[in-house]
Protein backbone atom coordinates (compact mmCIF):
# COMPACT_ATOMS: atom_id res chain seq x y z
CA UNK A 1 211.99 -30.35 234.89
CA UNK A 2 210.70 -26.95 237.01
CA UNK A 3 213.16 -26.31 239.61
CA UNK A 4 211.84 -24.86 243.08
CA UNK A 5 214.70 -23.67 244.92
CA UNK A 6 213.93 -22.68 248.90
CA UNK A 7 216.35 -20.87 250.89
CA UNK A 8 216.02 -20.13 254.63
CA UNK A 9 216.41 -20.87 258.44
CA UNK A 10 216.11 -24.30 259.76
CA UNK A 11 213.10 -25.61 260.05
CA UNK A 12 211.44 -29.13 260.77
CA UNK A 13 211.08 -31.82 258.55
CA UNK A 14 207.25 -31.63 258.96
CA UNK A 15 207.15 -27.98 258.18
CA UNK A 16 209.41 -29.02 254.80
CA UNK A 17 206.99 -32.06 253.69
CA UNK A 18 204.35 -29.35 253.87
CA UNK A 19 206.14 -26.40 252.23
CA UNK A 20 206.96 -28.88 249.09
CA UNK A 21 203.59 -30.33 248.91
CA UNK A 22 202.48 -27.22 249.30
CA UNK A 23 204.47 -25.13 246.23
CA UNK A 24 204.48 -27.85 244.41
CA UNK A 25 200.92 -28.15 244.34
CA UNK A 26 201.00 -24.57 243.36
CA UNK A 27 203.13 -23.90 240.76
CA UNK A 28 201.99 -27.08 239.34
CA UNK A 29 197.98 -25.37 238.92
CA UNK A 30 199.44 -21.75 237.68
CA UNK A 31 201.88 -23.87 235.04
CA UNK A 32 199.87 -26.23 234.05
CA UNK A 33 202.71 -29.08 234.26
CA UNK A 34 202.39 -32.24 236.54
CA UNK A 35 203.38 -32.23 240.10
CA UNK A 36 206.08 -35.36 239.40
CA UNK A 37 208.07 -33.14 236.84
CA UNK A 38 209.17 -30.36 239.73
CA UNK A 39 212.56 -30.56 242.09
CA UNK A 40 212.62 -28.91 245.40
CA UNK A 41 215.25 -27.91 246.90
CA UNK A 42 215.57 -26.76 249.64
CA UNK A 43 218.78 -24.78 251.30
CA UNK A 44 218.87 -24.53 255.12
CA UNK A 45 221.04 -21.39 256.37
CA UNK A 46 222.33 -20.45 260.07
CA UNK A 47 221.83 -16.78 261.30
CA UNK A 48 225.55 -16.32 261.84
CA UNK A 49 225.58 -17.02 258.27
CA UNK A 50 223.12 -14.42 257.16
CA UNK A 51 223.66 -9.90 257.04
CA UNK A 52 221.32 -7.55 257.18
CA UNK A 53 222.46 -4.84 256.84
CA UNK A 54 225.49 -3.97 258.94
CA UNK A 55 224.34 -6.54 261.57
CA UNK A 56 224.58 -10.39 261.40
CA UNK A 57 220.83 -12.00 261.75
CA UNK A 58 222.60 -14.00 264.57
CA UNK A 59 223.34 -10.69 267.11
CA UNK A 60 219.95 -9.10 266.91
């Protein structure tokens, strides 16, 4: 069972059917494996939780 694992800012639940159809539907061609064998999962994170740098994502 592939595991797709997705982390990032928050984003709609649209934009998330598409971003698993589409990855899936990617790494499924390049592996040769079926779509239905693949978990996605995917992590939403908050800018206050996120550095770059020196600087939280959340102050610039």
């Amino acid at each position: 069972m592939p595991l797709i694992k997705i982390e990032g800012p928050k984003i709609t639940k649209e934009q998330k059917e598409q971003l698993v159809s589409e990855l899936v539907t990617s790494a499924s061609k390049i592996l040769n494996i079926p779509e239905q064998a693949f978990v996605t999962l995917i992590k939403e994170n908050k800018l206050e939780n996120i550095g770059s740098g020196t600087q939280l994502l959340s102050d610039k």
